[in-house]
C-alpha atoms as a PDB file:
ATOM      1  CA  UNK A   1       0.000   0.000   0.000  1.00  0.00           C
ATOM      2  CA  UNK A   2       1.291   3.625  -0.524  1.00  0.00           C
ATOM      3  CA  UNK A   3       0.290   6.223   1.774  1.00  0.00           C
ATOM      4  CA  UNK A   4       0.098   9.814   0.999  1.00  0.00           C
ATOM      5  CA  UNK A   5      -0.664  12.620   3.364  1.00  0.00           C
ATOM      6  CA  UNK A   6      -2.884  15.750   2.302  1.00  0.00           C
ATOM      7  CA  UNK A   7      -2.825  18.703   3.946  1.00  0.00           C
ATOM      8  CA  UNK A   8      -5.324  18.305   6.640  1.00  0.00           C
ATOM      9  CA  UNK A   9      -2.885  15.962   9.879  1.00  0.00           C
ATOM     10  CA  UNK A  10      -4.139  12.274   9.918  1.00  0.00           C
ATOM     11  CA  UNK A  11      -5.984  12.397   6.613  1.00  0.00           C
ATOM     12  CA  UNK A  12      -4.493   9.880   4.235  1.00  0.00           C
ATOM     13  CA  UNK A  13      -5.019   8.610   0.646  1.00  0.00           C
ATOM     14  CA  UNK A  14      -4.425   4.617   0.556  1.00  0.00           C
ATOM     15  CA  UNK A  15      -3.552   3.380  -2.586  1.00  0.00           C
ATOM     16  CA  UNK A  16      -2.880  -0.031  -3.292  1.00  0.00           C
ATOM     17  CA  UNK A  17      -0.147  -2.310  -4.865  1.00  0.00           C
ATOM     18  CA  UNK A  18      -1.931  -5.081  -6.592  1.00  0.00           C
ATOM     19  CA  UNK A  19      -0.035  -8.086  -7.361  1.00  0.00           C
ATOM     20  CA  UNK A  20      -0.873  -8.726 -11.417  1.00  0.00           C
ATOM     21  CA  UNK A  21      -0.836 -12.025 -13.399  1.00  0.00           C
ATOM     22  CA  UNK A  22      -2.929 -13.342 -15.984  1.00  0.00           C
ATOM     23  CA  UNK A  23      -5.925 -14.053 -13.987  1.00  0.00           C
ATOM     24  CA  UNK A  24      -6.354 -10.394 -12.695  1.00  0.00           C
ATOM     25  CA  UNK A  25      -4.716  -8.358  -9.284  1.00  0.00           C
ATOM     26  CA  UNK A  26      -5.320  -9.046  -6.126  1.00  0.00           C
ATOM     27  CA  UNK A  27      -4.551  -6.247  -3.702  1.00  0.00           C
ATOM     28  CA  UNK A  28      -4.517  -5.768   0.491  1.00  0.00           C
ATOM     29  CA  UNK A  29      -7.481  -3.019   1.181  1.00  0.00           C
ATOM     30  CA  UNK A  30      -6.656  -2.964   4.884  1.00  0.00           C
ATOM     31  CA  UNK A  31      -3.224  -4.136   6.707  1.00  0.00           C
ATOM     32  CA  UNK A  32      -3.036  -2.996  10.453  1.00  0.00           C
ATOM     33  CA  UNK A  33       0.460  -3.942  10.557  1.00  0.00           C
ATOM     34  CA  UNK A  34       0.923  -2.296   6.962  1.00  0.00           C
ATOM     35  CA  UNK A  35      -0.842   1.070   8.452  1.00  0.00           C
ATOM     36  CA  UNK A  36       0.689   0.670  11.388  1.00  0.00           C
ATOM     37  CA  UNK A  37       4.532   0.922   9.740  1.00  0.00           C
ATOM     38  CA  UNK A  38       3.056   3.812   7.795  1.00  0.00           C
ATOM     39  CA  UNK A  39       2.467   5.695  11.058  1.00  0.00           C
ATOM     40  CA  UNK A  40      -1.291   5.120  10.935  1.00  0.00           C
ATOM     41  CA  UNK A  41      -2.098   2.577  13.585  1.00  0.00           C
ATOM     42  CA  UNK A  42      -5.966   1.663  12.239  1.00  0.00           C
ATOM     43  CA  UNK A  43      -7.408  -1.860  13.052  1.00  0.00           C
ATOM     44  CA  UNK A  44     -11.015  -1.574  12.155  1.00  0.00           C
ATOM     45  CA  UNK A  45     -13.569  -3.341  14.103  1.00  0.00           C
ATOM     46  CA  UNK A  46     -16.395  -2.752  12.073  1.00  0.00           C
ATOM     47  CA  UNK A  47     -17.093  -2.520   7.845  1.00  0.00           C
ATOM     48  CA  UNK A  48     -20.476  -1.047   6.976  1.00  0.00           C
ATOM     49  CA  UNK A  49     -21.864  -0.295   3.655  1.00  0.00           C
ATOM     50  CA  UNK A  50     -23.431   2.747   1.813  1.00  0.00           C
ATOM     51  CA  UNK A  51     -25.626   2.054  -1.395  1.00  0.00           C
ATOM     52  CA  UNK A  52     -26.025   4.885  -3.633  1.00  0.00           C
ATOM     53  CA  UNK A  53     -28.228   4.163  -6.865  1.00  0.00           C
ATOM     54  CA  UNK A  54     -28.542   7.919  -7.807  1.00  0.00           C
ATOM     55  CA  UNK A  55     -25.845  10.291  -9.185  1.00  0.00           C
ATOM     56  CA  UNK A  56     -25.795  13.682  -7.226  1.00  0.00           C
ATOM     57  CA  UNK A  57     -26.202  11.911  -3.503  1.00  0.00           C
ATOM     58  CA  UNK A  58     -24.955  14.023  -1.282  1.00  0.00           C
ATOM     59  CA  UNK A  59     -24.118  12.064   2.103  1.00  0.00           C
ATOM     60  CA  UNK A  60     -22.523  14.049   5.041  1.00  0.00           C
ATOM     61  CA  UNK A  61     -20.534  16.051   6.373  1.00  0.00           C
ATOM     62  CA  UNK A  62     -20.764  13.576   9.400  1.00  0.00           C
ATOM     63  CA  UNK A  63     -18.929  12.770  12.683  1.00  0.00           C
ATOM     64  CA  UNK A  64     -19.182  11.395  16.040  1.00  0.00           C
ATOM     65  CA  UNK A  65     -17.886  13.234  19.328  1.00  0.00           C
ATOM     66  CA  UNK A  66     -15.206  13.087  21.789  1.00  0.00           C
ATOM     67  CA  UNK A  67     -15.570   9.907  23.409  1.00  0.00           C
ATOM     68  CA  UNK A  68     -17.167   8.222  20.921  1.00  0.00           C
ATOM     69  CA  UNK A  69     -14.802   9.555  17.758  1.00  0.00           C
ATOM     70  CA  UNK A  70     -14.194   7.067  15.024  1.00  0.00           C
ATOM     71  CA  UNK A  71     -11.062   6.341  12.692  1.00  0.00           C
ATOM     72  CA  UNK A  72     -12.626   5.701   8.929  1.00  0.00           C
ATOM     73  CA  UNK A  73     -11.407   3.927   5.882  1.00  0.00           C
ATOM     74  CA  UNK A  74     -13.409   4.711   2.709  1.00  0.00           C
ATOM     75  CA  UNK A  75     -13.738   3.516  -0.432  1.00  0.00           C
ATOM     76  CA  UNK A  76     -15.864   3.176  -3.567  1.00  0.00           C
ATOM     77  CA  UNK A  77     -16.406  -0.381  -4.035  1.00  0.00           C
ATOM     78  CA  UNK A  78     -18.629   0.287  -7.097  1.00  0.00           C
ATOM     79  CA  UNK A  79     -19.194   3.636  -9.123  1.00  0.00           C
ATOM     80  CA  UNK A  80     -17.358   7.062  -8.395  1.00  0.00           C
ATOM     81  CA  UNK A  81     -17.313   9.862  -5.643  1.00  0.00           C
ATOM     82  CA  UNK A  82     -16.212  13.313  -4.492  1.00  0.00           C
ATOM     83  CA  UNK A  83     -14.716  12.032  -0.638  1.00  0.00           C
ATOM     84  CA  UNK A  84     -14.625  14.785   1.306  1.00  0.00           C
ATOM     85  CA  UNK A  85     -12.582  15.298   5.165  1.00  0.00           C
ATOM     86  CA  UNK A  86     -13.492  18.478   7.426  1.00  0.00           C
ATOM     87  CA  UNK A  87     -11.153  19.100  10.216  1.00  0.00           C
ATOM     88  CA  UNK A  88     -13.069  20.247  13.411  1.00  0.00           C
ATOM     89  CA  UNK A  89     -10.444  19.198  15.555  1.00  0.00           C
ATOM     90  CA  UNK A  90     -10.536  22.605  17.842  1.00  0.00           C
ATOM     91  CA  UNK A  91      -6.973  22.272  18.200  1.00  0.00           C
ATOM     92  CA  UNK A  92      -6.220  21.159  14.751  1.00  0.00           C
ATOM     93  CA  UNK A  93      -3.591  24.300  12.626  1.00  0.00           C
ATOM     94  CA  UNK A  94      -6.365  22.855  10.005  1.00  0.00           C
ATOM     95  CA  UNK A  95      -9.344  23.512  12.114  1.00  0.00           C
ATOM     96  CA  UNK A  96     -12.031  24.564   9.519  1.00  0.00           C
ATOM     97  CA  UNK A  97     -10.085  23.599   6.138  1.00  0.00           C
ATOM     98  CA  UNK A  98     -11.704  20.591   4.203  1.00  0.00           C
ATOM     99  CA  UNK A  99     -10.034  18.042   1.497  1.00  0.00           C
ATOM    100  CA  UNK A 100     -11.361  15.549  -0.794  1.00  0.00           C
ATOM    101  CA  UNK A 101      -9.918  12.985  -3.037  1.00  0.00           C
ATOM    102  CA  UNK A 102     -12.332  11.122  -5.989  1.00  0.00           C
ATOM    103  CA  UNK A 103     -12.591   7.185  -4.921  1.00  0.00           C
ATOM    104  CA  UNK A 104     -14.116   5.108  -7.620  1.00  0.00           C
ATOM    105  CA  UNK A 105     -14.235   0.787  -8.117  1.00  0.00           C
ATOM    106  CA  UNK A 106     -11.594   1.570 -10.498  1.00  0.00           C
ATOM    107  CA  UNK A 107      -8.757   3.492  -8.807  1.00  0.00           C
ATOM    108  CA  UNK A 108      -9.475   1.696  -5.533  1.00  0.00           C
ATOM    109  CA  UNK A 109      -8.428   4.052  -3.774  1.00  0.00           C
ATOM    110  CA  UNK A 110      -9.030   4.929  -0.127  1.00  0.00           C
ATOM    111  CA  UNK A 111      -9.510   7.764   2.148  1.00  0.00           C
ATOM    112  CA  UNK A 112      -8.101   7.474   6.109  1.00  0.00           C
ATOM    113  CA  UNK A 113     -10.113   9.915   8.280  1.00  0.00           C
ATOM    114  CA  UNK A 114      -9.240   9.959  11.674  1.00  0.00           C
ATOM    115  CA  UNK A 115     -11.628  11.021  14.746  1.00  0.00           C
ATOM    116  CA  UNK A 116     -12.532  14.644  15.331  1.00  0.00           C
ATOM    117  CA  UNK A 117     -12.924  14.650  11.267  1.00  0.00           C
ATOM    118  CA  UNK A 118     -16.227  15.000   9.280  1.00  0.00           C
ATOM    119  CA  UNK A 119     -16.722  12.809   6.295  1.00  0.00           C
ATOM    120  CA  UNK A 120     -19.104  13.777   3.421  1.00  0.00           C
ATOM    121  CA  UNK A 121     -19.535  12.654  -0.193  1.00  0.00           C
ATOM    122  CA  UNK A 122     -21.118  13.287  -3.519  1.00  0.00           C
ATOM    123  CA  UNK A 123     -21.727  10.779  -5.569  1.00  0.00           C
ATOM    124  CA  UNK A 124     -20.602  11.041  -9.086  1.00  0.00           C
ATOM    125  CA  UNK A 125     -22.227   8.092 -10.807  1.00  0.00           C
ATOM    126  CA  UNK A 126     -25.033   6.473 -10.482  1.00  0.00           C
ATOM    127  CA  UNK A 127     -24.929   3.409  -8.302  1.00  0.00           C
ATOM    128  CA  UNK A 128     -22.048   4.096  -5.940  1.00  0.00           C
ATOM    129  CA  UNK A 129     -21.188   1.782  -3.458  1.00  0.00           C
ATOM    130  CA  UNK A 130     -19.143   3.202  -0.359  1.00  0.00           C
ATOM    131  CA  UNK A 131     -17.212   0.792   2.087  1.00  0.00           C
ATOM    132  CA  UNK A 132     -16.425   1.553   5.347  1.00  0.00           C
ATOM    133  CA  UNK A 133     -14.171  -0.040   7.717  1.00  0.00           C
ATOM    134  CA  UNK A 134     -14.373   1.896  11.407  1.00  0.00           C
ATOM    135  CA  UNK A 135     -12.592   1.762  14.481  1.00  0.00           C
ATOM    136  CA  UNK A 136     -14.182   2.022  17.397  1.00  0.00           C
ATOM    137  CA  UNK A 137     -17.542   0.741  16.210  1.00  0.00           C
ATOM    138  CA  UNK A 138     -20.233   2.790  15.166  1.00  0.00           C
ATOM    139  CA  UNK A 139     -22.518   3.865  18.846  1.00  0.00           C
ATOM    140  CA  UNK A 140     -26.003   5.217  17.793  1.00  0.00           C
ATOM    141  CA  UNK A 141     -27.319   8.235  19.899  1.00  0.00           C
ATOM    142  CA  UNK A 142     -24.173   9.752  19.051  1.00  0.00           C
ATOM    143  CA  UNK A 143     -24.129  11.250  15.294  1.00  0.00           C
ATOM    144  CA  UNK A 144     -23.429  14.912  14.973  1.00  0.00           C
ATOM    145  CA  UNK A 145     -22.895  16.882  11.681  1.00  0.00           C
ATOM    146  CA  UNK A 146     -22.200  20.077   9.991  1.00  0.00           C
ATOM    147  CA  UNK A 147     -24.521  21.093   6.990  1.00  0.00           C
ATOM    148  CA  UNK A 148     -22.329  20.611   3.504  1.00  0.00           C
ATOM    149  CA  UNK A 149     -22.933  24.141   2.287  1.00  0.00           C
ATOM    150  CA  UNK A 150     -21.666  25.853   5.635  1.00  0.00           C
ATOM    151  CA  UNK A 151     -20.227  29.025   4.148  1.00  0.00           C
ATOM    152  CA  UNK A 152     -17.321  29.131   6.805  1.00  0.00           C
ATOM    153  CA  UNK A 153     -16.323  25.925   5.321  1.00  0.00           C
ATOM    154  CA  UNK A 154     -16.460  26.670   1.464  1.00  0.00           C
ATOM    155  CA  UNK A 155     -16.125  23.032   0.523  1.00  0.00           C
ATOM    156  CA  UNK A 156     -16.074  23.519  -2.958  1.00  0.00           C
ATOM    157  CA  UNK A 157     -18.322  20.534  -4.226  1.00  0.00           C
ATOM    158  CA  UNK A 158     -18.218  19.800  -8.098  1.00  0.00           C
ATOM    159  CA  UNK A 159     -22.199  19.701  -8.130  1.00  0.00           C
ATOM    160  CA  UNK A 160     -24.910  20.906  -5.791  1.00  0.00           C
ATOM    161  CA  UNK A 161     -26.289  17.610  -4.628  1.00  0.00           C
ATOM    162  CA  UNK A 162     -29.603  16.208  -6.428  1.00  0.00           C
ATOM    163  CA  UNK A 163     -30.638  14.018  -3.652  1.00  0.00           C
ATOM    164  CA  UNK A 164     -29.880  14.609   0.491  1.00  0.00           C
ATOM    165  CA  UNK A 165     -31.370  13.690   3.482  1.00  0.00           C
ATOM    166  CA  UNK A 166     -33.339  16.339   5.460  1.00  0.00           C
ATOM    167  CA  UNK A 167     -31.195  15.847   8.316  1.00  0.00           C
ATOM    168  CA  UNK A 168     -28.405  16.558   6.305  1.00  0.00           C
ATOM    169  CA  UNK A 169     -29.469  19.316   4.325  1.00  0.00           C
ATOM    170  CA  UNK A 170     -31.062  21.108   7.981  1.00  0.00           C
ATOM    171  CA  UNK A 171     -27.322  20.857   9.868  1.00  0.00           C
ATOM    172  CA  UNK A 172     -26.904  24.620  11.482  1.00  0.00           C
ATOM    173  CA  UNK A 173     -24.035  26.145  10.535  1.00  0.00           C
ATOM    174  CA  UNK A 174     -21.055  24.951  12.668  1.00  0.00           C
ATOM    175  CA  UNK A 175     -20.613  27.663  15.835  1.00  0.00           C
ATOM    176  CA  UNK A 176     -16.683  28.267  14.905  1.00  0.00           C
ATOM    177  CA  UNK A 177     -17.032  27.110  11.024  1.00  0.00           C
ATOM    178  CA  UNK A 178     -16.409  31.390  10.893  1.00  0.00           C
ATOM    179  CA  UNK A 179     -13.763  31.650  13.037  1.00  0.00           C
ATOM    180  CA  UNK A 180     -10.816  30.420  10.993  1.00  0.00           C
END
């Protein structure tokens, strides 16, 4: 696996390193010791699934709080997206800045979002299937969010979303999305 950092601390693209012969690849997706070696100690304890069968879904920009924060690998299993990160880590030098990567079946690549880090995506084809591995495991009650058009955020999407959740879509505007 290769591991690149972007400019928001603890948010990594994973690519992988298939191994290639005439009958296909096959590829690790997930390697704790791997991640670990890499500096990013992740052993998920959960994988969930996100199906998508319209283009323009809009998911996020989602996160749970201090104690219940969670790690997050994510990756398009099947169709294409616009994978976004938020930093609202209050002591974060990123607090407030966003970046996104496209993950799609066919460049398999993965997004590492650590805790005290929104998540968010747009899907870009229709049918999009989103994998997630987490660590700790997912605690309902818990979910908190910041609306995906917060203008102290700017995330610049590449579409406005054609289909979102009310919850989603009625997020306030975060209290210090202003203040960086």
């Amino acid at each position: 696996m290769r591991f690149t950092p972007t400019s928001i601390g603890g948010v990594v693209v994973v690519d992988i390193a298939p191994h290639e012969d005439a009958r296909g690849a096959f590829a690790r997706l997930q390697c704790p010791e791997e991640f670990a070696a890499a500096g990013h100690p992740f052993t998920p304890v959960q994988t969930s699934l996100s199906r998508n069968p319209r283009l323009g879904t809009l998911r996020g920009m989602h996160y749970q709080p201090t104690p219940y924060g969670e790690t997050k690998l994510v990756r398009a299993i099947r169709g294409r997206m616009f994978d976004v990160a938020l930093d609202l880590r209050r002591d974060s030098p990123t607090f407030g800045r966003w970046t996104a990567a496209e993950l799609s079946a066919d460049n398999a690549r993965a997004l590492l979002i650590p805790e005290g880090v929104a998540h968010g995506f747009l899907t870009l084809e229709p049918d999009t299937d989103v994998l997630y591995q987490i660590s700790p495991a997912f605690r309902p009650g818990h979910e908190a969010g910041v609306r995906w058009n917060d203008p102290g955020f700017a995330i610049a999407w590449p579409a406005a979303p054609a289909l979102i959740s009310e919850r989603d879509a009625g997020y306030p505007d975060h209290p210090r999305s202003s203040d960086h």
